[in-house]
C-alpha atoms as a PDB file:
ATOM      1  CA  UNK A   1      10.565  28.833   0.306  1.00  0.00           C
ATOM      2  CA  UNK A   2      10.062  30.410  -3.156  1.00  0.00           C
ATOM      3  CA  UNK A   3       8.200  27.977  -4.361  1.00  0.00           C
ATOM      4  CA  UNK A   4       5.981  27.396  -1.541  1.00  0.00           C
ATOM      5  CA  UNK A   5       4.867  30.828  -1.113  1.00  0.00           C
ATOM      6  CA  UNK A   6       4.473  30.927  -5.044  1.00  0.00           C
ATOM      7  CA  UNK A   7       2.267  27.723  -5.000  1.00  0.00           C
ATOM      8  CA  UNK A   8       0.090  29.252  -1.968  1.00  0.00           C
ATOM      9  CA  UNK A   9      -0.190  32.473  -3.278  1.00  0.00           C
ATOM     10  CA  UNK A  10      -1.995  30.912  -6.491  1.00  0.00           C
ATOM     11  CA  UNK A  11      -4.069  28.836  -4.494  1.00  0.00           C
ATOM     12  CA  UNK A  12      -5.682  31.659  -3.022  1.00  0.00           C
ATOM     13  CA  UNK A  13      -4.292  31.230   0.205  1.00  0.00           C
ATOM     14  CA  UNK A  14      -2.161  33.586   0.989  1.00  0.00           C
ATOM     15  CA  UNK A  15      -2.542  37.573  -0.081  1.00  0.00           C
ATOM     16  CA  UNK A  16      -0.354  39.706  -2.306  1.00  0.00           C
ATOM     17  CA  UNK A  17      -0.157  41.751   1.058  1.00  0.00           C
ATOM     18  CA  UNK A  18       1.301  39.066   2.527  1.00  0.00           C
ATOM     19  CA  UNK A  19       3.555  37.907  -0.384  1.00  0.00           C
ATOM     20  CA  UNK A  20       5.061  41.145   0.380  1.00  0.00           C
ATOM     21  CA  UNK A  21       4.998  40.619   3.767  1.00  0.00           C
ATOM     22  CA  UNK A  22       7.433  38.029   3.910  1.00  0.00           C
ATOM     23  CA  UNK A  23      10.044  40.335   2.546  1.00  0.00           C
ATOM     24  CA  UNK A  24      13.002  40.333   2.959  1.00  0.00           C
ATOM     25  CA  UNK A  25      12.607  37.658   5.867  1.00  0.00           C
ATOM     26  CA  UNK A  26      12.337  34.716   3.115  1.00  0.00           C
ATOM     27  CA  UNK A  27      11.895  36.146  -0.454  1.00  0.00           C
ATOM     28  CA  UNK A  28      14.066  39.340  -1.872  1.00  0.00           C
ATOM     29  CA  UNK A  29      11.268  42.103  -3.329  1.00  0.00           C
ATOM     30  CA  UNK A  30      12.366  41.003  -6.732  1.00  0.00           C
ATOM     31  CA  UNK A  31      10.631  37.598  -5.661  1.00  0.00           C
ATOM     32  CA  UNK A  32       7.727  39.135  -4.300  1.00  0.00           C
ATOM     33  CA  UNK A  33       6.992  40.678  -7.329  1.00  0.00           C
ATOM     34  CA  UNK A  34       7.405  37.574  -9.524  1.00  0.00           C
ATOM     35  CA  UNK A  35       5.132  36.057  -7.203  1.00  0.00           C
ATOM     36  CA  UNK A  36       2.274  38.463  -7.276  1.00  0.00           C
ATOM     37  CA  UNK A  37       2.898  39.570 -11.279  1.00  0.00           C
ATOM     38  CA  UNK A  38       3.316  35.722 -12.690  1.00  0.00           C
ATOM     39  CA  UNK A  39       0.707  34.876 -14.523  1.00  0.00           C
ATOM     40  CA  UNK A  40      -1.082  30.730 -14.397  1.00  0.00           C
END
């Protein structure tokens, strides 16, 4: 699910609200932040 949400997130499709949003249902907030702070 990492990936996915990672992938989506940098396509613009999803928010960094809702990166953070699907804590701690499928990512830990360590995740999240990796998500959000990675940089393409």
């Amino acid at each position: 699910m990492f990936d996915f949400i990672r992938i989506q997130y940098h396509l613009d499709k999803l928010t960094a609200e809702q990166v953070q949003g699907f804590v701690p249902r499928w990512l830990t907030a360590e995740q999240a932040e990796a998500i959000i702070n990675w940089e393409v």
